[in-house]
C-alpha atoms as a PDB file:
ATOM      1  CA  UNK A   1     -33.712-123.517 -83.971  1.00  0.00           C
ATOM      2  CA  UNK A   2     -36.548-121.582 -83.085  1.00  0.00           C
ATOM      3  CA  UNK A   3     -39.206-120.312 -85.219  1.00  0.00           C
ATOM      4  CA  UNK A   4     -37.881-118.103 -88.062  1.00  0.00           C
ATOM      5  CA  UNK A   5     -39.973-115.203 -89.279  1.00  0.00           C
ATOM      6  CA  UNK A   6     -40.093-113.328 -92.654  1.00  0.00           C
ATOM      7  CA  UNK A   7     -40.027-109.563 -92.815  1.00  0.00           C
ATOM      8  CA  UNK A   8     -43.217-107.495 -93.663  1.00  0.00           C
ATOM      9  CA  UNK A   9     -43.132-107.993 -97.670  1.00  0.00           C
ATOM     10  CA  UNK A  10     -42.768-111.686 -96.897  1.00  0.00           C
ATOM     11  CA  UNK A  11     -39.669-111.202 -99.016  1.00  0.00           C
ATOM     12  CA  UNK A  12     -37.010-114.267 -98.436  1.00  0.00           C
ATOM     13  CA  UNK A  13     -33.524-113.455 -97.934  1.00  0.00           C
ATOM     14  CA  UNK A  14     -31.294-112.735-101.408  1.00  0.00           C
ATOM     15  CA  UNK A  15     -27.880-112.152 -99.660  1.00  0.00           C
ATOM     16  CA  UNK A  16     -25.867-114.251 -97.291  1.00  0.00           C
ATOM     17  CA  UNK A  17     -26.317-111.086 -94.751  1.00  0.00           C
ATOM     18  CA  UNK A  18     -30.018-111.171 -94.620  1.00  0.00           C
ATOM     19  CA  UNK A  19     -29.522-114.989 -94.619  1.00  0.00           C
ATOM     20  CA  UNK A  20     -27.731-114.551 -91.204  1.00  0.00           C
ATOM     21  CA  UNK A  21     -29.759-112.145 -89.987  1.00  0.00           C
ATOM     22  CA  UNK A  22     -33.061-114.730 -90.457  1.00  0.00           C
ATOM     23  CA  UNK A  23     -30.650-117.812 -88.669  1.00  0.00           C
ATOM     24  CA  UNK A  24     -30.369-115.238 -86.073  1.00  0.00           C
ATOM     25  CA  UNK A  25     -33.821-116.079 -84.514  1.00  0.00           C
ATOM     26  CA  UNK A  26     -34.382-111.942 -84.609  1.00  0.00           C
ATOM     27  CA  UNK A  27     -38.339-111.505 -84.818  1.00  0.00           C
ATOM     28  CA  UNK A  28     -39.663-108.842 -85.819  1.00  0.00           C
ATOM     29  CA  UNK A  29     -43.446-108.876 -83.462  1.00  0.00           C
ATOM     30  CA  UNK A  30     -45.606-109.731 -86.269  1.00  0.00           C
ATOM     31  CA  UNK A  31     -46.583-113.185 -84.769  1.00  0.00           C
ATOM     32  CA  UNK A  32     -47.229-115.337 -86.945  1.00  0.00           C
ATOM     33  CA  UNK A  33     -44.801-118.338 -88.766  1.00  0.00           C
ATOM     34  CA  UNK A  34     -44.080-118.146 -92.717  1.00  0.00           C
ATOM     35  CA  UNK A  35     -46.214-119.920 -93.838  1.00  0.00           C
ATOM     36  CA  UNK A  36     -49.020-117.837 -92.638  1.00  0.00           C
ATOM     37  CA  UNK A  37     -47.311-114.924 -93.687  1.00  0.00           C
ATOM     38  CA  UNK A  38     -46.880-115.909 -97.030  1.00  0.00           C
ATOM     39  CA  UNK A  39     -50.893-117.230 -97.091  1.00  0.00           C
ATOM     40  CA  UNK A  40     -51.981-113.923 -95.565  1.00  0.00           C
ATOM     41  CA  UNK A  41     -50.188-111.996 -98.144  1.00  0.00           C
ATOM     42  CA  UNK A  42     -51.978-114.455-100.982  1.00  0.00           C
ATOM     43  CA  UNK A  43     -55.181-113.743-100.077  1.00  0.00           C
ATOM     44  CA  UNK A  44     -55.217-110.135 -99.473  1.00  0.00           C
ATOM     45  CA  UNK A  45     -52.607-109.129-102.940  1.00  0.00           C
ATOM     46  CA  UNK A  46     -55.221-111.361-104.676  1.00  0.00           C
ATOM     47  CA  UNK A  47     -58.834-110.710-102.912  1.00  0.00           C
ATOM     48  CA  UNK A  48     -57.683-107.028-103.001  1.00  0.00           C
ATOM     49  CA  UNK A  49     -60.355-106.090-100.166  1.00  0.00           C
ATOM     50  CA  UNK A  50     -62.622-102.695-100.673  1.00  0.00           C
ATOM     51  CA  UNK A  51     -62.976-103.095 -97.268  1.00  0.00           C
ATOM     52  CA  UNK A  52     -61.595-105.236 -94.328  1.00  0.00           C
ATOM     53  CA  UNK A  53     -61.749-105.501 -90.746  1.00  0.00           C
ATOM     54  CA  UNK A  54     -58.855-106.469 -88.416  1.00  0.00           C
ATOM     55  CA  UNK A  55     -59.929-107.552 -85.024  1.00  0.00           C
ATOM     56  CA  UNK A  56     -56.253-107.261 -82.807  1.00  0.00           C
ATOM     57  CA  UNK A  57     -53.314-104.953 -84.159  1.00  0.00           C
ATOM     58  CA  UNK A  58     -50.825-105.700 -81.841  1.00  0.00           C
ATOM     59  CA  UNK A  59     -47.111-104.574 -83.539  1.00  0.00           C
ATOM     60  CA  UNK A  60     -49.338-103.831 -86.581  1.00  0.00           C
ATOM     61  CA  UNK A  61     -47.673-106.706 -88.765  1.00  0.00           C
ATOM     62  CA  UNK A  62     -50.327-108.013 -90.511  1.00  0.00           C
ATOM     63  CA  UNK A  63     -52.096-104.676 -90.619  1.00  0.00           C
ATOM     64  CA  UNK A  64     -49.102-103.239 -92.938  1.00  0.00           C
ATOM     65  CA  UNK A  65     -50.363-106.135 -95.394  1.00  0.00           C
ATOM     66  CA  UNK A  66     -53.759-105.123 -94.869  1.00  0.00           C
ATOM     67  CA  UNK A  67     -53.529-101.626 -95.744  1.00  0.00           C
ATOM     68  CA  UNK A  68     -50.586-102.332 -98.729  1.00  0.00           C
ATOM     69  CA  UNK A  69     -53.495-104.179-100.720  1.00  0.00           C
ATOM     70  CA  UNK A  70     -57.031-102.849 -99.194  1.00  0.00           C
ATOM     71  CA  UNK A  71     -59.138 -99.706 -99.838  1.00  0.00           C
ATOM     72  CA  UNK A  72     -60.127 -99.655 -96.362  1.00  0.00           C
ATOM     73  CA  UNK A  73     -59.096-100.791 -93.090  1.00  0.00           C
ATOM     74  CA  UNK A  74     -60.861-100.945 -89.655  1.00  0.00           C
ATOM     75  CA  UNK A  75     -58.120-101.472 -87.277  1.00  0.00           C
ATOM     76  CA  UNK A  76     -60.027-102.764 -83.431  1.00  0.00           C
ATOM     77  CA  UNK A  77     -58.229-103.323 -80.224  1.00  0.00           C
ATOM     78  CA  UNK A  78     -58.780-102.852 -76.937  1.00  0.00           C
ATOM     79  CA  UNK A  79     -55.039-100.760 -76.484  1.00  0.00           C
ATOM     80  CA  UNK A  80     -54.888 -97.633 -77.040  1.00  0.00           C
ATOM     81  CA  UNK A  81     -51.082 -97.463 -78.257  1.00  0.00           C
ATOM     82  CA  UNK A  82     -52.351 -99.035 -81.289  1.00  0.00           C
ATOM     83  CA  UNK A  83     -53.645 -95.137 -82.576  1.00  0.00           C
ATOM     84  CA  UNK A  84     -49.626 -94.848 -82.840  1.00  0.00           C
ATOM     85  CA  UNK A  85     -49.585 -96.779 -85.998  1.00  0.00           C
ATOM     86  CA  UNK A  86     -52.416 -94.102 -87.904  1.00  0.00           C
ATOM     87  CA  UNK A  87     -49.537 -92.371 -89.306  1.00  0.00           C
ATOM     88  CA  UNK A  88     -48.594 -94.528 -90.860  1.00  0.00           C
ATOM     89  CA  UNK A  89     -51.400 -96.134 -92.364  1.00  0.00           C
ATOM     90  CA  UNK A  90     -53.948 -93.229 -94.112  1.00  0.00           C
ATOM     91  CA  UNK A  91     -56.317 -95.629 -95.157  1.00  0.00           C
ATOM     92  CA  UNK A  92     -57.088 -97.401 -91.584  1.00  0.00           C
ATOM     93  CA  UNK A  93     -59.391 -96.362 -89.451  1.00  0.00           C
ATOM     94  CA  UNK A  94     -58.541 -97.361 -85.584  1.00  0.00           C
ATOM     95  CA  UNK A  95     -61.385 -97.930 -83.310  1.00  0.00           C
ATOM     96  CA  UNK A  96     -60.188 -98.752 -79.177  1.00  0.00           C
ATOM     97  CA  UNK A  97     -62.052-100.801 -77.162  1.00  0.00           C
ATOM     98  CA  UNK A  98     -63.212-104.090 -76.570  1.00  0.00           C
ATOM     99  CA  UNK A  99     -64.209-106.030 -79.548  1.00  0.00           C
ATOM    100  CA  UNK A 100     -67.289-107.336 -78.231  1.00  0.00           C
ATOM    101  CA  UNK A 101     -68.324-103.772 -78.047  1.00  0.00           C
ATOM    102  CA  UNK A 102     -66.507-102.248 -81.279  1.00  0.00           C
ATOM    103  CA  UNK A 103     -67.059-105.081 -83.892  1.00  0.00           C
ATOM    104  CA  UNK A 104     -70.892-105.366 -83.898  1.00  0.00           C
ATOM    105  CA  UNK A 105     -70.928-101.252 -83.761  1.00  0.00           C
ATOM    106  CA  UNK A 106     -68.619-101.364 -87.084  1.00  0.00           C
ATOM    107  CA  UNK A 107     -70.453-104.142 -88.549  1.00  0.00           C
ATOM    108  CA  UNK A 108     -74.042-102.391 -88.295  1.00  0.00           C
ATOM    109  CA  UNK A 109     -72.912 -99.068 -89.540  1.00  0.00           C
ATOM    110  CA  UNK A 110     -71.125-101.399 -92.478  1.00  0.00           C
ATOM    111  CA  UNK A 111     -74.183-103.326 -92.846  1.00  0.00           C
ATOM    112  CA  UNK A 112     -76.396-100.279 -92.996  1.00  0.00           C
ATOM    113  CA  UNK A 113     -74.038 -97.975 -95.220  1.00  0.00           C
ATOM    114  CA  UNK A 114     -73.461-100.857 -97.750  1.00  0.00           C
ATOM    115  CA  UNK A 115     -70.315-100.223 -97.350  1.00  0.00           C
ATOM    116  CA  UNK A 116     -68.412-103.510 -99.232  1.00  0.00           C
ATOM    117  CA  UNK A 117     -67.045-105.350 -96.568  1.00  0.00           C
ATOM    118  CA  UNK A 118     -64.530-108.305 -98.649  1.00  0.00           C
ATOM    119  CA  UNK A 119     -62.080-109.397 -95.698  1.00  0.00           C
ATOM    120  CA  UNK A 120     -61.802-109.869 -91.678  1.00  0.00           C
ATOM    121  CA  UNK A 121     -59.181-111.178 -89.867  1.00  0.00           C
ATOM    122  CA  UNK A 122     -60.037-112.413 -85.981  1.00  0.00           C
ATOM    123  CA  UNK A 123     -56.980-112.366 -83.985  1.00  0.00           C
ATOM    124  CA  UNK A 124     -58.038-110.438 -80.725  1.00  0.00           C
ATOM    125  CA  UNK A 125     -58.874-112.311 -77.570  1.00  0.00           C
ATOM    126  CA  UNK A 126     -57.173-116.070 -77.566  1.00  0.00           C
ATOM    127  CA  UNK A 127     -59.964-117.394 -75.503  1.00  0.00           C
ATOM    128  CA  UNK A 128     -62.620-120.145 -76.829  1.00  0.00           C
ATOM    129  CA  UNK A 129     -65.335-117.244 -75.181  1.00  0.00           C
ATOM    130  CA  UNK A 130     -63.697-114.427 -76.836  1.00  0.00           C
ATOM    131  CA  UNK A 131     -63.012-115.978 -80.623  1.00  0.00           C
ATOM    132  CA  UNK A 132     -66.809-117.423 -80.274  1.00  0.00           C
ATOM    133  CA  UNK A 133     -67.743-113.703 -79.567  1.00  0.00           C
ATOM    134  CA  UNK A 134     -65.671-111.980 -82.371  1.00  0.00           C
ATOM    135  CA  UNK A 135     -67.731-114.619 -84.743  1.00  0.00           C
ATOM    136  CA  UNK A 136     -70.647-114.466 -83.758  1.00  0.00           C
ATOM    137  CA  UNK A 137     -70.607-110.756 -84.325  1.00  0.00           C
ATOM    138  CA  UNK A 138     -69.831-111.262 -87.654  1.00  0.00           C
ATOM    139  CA  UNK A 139     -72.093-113.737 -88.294  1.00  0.00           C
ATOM    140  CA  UNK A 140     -74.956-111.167 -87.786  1.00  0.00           C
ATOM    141  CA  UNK A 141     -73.464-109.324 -90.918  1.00  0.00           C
ATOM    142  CA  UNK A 142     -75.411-110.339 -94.021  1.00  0.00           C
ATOM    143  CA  UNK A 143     -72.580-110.325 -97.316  1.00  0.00           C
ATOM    144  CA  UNK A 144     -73.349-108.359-100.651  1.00  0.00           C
ATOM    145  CA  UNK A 145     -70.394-110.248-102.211  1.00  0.00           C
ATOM    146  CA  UNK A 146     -68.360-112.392-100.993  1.00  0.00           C
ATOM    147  CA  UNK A 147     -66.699-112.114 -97.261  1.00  0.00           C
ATOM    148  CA  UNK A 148     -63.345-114.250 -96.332  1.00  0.00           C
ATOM    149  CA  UNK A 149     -63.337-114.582 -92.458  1.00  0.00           C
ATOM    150  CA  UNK A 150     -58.985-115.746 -91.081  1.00  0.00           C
ATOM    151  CA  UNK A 151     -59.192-116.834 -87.931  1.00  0.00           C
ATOM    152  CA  UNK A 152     -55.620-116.738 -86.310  1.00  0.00           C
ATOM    153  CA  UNK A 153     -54.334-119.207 -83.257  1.00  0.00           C
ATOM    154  CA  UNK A 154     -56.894-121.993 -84.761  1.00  0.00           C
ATOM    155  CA  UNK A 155     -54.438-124.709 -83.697  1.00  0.00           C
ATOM    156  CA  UNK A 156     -54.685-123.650 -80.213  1.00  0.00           C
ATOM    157  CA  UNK A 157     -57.061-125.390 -78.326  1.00  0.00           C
ATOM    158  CA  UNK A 158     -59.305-122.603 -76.515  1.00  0.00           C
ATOM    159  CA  UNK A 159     -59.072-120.698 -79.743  1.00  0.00           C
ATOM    160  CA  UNK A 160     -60.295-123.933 -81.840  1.00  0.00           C
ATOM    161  CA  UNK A 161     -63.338-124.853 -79.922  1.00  0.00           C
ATOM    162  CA  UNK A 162     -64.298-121.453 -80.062  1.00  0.00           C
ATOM    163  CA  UNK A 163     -63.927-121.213 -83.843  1.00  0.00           C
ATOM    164  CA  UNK A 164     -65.390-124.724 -84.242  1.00  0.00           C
ATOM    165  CA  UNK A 165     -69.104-124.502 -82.174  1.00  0.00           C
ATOM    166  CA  UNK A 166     -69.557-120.828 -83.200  1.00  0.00           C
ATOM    167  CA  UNK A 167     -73.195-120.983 -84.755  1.00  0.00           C
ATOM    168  CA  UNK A 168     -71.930-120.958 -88.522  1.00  0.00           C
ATOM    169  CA  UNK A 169     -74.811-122.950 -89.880  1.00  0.00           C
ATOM    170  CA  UNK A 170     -77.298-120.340 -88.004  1.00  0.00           C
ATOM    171  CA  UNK A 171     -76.216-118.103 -91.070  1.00  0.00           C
ATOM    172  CA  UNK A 172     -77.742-119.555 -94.017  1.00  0.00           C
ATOM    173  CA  UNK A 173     -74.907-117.413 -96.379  1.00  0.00           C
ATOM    174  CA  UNK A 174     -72.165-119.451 -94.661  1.00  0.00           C
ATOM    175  CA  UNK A 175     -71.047-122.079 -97.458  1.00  0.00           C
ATOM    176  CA  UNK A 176     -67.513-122.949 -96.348  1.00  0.00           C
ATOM    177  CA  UNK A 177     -65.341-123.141 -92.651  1.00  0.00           C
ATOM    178  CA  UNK A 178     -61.828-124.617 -92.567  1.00  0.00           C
ATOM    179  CA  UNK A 179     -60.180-125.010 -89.517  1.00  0.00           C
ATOM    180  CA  UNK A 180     -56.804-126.360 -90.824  1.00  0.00           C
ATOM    181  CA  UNK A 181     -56.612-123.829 -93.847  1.00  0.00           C
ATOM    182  CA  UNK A 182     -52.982-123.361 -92.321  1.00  0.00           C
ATOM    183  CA  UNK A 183     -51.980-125.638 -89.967  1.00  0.00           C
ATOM    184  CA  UNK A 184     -50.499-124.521 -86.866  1.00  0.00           C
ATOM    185  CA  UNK A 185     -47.434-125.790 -84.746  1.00  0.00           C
ATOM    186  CA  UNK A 186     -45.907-127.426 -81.515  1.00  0.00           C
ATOM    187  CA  UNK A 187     -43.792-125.042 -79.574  1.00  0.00           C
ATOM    188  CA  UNK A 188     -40.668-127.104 -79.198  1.00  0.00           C
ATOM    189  CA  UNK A 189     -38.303-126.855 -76.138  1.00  0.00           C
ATOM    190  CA  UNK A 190     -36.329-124.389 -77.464  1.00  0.00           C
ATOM    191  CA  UNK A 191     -38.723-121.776 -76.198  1.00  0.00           C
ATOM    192  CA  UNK A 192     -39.270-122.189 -72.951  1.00  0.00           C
ATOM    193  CA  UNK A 193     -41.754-120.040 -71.518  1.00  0.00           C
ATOM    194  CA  UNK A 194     -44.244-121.630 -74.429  1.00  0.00           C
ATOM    195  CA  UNK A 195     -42.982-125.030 -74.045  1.00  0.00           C
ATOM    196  CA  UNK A 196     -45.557-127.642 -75.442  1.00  0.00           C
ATOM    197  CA  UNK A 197     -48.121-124.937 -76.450  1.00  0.00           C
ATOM    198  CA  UNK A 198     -50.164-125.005 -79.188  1.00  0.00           C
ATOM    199  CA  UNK A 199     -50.219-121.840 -81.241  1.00  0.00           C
ATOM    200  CA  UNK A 200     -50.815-120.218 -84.932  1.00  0.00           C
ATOM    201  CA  UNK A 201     -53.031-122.108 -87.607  1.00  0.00           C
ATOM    202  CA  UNK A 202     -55.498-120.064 -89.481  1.00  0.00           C
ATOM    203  CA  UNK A 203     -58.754-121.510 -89.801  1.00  0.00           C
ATOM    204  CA  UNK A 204     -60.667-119.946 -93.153  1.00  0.00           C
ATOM    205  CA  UNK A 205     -64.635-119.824 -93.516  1.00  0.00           C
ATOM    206  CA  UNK A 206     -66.781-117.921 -96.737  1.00  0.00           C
ATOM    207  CA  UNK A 207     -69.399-116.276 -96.793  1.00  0.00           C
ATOM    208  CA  UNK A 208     -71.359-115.933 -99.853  1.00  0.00           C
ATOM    209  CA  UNK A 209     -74.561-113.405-101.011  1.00  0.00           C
ATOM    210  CA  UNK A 210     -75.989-116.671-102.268  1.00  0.00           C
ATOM    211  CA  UNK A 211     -77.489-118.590 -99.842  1.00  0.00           C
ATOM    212  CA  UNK A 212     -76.104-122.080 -99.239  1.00  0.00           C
ATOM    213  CA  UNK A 213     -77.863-125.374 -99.956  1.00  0.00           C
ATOM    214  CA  UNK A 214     -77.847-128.517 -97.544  1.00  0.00           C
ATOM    215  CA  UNK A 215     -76.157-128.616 -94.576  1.00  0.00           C
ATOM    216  CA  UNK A 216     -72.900-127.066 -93.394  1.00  0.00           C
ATOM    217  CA  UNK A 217     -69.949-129.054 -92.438  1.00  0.00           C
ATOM    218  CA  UNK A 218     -67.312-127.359 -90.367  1.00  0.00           C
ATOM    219  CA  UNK A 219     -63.680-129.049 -91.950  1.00  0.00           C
ATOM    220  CA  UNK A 220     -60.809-129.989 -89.658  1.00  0.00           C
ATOM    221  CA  UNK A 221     -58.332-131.318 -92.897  1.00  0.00           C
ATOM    222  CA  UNK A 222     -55.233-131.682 -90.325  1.00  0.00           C
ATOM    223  CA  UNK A 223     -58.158-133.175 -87.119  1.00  0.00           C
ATOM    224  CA  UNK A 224     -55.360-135.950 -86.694  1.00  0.00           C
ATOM    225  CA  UNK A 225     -52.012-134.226 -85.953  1.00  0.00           C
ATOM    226  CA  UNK A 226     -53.875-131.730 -83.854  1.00  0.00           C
ATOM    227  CA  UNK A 227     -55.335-134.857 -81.660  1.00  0.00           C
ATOM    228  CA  UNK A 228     -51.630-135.508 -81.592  1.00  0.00           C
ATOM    229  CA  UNK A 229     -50.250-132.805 -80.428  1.00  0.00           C
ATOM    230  CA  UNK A 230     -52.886-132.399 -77.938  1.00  0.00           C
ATOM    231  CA  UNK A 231     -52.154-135.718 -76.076  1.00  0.00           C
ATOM    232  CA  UNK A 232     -48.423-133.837 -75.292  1.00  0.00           C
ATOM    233  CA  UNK A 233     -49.539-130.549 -74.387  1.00  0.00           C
ATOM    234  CA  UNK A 234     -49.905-128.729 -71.656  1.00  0.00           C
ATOM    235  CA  UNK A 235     -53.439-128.412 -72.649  1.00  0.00           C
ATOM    236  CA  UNK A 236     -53.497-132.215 -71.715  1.00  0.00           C
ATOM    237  CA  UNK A 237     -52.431-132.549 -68.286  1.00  0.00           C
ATOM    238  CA  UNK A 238     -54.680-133.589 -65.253  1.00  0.00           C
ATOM    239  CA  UNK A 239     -57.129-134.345 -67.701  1.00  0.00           C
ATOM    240  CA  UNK A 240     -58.695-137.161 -68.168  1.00  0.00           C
ATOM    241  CA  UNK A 241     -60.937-138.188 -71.596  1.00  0.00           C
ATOM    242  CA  UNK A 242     -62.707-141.575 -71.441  1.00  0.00           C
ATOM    243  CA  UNK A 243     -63.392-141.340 -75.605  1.00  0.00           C
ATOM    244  CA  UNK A 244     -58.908-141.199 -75.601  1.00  0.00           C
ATOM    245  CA  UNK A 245     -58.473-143.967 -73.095  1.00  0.00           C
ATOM    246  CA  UNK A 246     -60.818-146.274 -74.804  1.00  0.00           C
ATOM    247  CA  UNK A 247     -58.844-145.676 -78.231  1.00  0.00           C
ATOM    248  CA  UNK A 248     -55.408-146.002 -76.118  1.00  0.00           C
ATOM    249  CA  UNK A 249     -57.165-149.491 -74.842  1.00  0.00           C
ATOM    250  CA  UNK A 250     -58.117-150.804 -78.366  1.00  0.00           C
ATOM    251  CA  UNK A 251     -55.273-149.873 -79.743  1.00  0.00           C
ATOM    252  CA  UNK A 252     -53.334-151.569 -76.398  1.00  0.00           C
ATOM    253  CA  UNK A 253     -55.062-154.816 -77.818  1.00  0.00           C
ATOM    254  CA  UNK A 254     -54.382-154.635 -81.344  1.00  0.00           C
ATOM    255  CA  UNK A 255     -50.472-154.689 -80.599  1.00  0.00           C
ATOM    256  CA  UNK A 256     -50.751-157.576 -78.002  1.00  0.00           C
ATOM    257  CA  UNK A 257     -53.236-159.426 -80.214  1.00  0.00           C
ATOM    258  CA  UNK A 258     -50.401-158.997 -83.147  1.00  0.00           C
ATOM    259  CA  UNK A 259     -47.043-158.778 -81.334  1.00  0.00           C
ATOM    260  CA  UNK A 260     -47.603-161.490 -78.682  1.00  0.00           C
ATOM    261  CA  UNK A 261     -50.902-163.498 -80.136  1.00  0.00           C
ATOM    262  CA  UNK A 262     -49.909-166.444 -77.396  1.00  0.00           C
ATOM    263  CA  UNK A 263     -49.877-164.002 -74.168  1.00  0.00           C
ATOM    264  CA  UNK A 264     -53.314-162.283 -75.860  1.00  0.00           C
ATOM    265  CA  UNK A 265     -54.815-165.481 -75.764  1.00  0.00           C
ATOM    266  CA  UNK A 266     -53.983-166.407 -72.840  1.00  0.00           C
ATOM    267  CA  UNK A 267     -55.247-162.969 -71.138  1.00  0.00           C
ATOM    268  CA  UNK A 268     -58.402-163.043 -73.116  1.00  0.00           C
ATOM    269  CA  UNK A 269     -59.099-166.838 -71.584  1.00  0.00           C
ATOM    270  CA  UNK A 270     -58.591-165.734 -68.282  1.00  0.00           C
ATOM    271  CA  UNK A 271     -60.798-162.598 -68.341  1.00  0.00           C
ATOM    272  CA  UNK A 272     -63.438-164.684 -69.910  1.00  0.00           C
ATOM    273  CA  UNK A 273     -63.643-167.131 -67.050  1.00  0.00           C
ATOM    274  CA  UNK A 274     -66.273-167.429 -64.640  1.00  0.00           C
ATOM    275  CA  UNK A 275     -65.285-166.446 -61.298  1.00  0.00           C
ATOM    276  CA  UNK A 276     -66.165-170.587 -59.809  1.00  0.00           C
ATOM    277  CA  UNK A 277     -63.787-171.467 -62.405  1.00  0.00           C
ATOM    278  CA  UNK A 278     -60.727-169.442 -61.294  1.00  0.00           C
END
């Protein structure tokens, strides 16, 4: 069955219609999987932003959340349908463009107003270059309380690398980055034109007006199933990692050293002879 999505209020089904209509495999465009959902409408009903940025509208899913539970919403994306949605939103402002150009406009004017900037979401360009830009832009900003930064798509692999060398530790109010706050999934063969892709995942960092003591460590709680999926991705192919191969190797060993300790020994005594002796 293929990925199942709640409706905007996150609200499960209560009849054995609605149940149907979820089995159906209907979306509804707000792209993200149910657990996400149900995160993303934790922290905003409970953080209850004065002020939060969105970075990517798309179908404006996650924006209905935002602007249900938020003062004020800054809505960027670089397509101009998006300005369809202001109607029905009165507390979002849209701004069109690219979001290298748009986000570190916003973020000075919000920086310089003291305006009290509590939430962003990053879920624009799915590119290691463009989620490393969207940070980095927000980086610059310099919190009066504290700032929750979601990064969307952190299971993917562009979209982690980018969210995991960012320069977090450059700012010194930076006390917290999770990549596997929600862990993302495998697409299974069931959708086809996404086959073995790795998508969704939110990675979480804080920022705090305190600033932070020691040194940062960027988390990656679920590091091991996303090595895992990796190795059968698409992401994977022609490629060639000699840190993998030596694991695959050693770990080659250990079974033939356990499983078979008589053929190991025999392969290790012939590898270790000198080539006069062969």
């Amino acid at each position: 069955m293929a990925v199942q999505y709640l409706d905007r209020t996150v609200r499960l089904p209560l009849t054995a219609e609605e149940t149907a209509e979820r089995l159906s495999g209907n979306a509804d465009d707000w792209l993200m999987i149910d657990a996400e959902r149900s995160a993303f409408l934790t922290l905003v009903s409970t953080l209850k932003p004065r002020c939060a940025i969105e970075v990517g509208v798309y179908k404006a899913g996650s924006l209905a959340v935002l602007a249900a539970h938020c003062e004020k919403v800054y809505a960027l994306d670089i397509d101009p349908a998006c300005e369809s949605y202001a109607g029905n939103f009165p507390n979002v402002t849209f701004m069109i463009g690219p979001s290298q150009r748009t986000l570190p406009t916003l973020l000075d004017s919000i920086q310089t107003s003291g305006e009290p900037l509590d939430f962003v979401l990053i879920d624009a360009v799915h590119t290691e270059k463009g989620v490393r830009g969207d940070i980095e832009s927000v980086l610059r900003y310099r919190p009066h309380q504290p700032l929750y930064i979601v990064m969307h798509d952190s299971f993917n692999p562009g979209c982690r690398k980018g969210i995991k060398e960012a320069p977090w530790s450059e700012n010194p109010h930076v006390h917290f980055v999770e990549l596997d706050f929600i862990t993302g999934r495998f697409v299974n063969d069931e959708e086809a034109s996404d086959y073995r892709q790795m998508w969704c995942g939110f990675a979480l960092a804080t920022l705090l007006p305190q600033i932070r003591a020691g040194k940062l460590v960027v988390r990656e709680n679920e590091s091991l199933l996303f090595q895992a999926a990796l190795r059968h991705s698409v992401y994977y192919e022609n490629s060639w990692n000699p840190i993998v191969f030596l694991r695959r190797v050693r770990r080659a060993a250990y079974l033939l050293k356990n499983d078979t300790p008589g053929l190991y020994a025999a392969i290790k005594r012939r590898m270790t002879q000198t080539p006069n002796s062969l």
